[in-house]
C-alpha atoms as a PDB file:
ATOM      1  CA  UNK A   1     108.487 244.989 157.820  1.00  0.00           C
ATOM      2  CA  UNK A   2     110.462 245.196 161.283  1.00  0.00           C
ATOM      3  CA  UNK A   3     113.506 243.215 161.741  1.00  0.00           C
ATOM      4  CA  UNK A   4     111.696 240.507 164.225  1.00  0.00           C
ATOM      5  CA  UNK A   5     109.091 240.332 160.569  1.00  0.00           C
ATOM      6  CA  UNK A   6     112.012 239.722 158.224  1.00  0.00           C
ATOM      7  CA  UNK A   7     113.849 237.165 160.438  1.00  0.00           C
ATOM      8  CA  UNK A   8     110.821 235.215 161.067  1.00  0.00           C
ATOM      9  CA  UNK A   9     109.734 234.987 157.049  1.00  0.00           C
ATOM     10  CA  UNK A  10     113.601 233.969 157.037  1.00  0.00           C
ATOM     11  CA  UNK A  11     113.194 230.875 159.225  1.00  0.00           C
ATOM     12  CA  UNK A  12     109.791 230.532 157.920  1.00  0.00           C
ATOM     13  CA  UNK A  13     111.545 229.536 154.067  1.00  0.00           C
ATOM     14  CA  UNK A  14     114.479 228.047 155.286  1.00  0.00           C
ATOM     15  CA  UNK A  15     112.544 225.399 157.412  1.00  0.00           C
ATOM     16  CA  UNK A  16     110.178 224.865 154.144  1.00  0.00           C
ATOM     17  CA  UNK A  17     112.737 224.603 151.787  1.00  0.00           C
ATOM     18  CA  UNK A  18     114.673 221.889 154.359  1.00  0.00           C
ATOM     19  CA  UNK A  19     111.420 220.129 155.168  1.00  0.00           C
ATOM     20  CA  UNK A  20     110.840 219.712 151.195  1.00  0.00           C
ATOM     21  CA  UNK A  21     114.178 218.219 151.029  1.00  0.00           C
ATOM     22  CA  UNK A  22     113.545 215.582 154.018  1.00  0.00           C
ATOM     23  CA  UNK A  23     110.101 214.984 152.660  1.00  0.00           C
ATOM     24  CA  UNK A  24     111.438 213.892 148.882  1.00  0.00           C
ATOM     25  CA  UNK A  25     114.348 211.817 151.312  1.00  0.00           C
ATOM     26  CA  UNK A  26     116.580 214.004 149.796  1.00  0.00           C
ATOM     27  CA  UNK A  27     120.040 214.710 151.057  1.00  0.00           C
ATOM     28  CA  UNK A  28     120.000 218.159 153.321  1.00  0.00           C
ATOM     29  CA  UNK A  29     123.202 219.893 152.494  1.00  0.00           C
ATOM     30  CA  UNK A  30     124.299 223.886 151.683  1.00  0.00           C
ATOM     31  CA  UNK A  31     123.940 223.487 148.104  1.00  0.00           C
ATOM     32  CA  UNK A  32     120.672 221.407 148.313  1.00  0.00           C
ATOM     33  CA  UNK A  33     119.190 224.159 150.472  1.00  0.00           C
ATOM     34  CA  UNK A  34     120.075 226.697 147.747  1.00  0.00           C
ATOM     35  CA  UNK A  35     119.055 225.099 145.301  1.00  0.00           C
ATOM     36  CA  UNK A  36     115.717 224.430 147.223  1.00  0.00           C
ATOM     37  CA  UNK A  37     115.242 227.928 147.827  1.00  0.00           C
ATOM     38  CA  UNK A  38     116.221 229.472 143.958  1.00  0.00           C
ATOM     39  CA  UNK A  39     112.903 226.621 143.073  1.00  0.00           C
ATOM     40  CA  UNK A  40     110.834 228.174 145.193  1.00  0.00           C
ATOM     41  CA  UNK A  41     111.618 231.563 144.295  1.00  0.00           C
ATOM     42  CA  UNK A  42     110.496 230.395 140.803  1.00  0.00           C
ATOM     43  CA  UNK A  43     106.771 229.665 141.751  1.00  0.00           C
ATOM     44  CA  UNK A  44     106.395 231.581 144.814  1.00  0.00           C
ATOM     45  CA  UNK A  45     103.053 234.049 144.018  1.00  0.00           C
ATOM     46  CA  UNK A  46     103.509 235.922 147.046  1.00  0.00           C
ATOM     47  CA  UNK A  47     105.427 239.246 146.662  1.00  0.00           C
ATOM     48  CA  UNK A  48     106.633 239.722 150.287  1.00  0.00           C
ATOM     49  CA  UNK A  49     108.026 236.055 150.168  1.00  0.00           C
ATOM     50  CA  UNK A  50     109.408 236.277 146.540  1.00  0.00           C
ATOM     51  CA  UNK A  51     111.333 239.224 147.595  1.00  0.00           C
ATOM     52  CA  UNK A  52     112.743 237.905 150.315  1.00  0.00           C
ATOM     53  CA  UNK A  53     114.040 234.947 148.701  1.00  0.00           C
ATOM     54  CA  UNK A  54     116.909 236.428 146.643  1.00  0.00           C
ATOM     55  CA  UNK A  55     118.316 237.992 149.779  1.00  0.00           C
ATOM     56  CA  UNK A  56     118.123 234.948 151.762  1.00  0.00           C
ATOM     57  CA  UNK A  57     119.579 232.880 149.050  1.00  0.00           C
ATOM     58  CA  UNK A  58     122.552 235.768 148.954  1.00  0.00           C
ATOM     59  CA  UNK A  59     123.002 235.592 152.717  1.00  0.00           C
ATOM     60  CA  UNK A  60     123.570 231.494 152.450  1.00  0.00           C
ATOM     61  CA  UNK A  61     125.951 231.822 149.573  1.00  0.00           C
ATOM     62  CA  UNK A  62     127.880 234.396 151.611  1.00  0.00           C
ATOM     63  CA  UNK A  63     128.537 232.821 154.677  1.00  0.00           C
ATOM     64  CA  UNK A  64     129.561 229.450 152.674  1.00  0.00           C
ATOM     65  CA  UNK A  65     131.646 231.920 150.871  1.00  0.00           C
ATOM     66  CA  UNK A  66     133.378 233.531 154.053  1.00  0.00           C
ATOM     67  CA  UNK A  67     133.436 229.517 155.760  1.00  0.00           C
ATOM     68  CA  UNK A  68     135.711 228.476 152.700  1.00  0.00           C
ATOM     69  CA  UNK A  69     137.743 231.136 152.718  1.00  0.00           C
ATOM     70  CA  UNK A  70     138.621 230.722 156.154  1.00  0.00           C
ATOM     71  CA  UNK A  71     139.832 227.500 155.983  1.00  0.00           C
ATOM     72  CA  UNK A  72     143.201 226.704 155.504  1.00  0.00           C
ATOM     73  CA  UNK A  73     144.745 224.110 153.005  1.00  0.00           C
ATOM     74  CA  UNK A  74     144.998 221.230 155.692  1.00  0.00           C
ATOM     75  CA  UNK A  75     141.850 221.755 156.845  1.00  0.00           C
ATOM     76  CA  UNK A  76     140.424 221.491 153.572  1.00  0.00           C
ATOM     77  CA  UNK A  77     142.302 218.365 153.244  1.00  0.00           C
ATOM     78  CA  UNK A  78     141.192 216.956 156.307  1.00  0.00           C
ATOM     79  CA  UNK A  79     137.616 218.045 155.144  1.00  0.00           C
ATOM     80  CA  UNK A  80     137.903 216.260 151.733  1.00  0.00           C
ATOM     81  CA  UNK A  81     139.704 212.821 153.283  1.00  0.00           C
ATOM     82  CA  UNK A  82     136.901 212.617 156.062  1.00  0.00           C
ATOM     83  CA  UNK A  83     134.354 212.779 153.388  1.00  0.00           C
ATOM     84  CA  UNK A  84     136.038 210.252 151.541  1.00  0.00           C
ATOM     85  CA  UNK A  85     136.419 208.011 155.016  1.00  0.00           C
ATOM     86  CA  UNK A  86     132.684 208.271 155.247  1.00  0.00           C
ATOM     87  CA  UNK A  87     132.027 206.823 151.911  1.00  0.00           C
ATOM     88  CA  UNK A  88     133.738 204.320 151.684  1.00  0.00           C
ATOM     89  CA  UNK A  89     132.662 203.044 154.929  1.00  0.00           C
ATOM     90  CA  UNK A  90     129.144 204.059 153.617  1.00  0.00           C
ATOM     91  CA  UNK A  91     129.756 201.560 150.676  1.00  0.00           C
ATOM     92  CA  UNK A  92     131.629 198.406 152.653  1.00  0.00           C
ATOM     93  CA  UNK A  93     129.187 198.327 155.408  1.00  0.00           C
ATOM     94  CA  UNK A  94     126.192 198.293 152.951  1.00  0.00           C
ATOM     95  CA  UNK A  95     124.789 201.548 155.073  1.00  0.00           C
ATOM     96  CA  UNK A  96     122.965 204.473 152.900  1.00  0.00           C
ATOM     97  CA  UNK A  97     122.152 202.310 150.324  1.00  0.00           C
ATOM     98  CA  UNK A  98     118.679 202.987 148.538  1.00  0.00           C
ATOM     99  CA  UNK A  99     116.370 200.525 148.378  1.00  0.00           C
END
């Protein structure tokens, strides 16, 4: 398999695992996608794609590995108290509720 191959199967799983997650309404994050993509490692039957799984599933982990890493205390803060804005405005204005 040529490079042009392996990056293709690449987007090929990524954009199945992402549209499983958008199809069960579920929320599309890092650790969803992971998580989507260790599943379908589980039952894939093909050995090509099955292979190429773990190594995709590696690559992900890395890069949110080296992303984290990088960031420095304050902006970790300022990561963590924007998330916290969002909910909370999430839960006063009654938006991203589940009905």
């Amino acid at each position: 398999m040529n490079r042009s191959d392996i990056e293709q199967l690449t987007d090929e799983l990524i954009g199945e695992a992402v549209l499983s997650l958008l199809k069960r309404k579920a929320p599309v994050s890092s650790m969803a996608l992971l998580t989507e993509l260790r599943n379908m490692q589980a039952v894939e039957r093909d050995p090509r794609r099955r292979g190429a799984l773990p190594l995709i599933v590696a690559y992900i982990e890395a890069v949110m590995t080296d992303k984290c890493e990088q960031e420095t205390p304050t902006t970790k803060r300022q990561h963590k108290e924007s998330a916290q804005m969002m909910v909370d405005g999430m839960s006063a204005s009654g938006k991203g509720k589940i009905h």
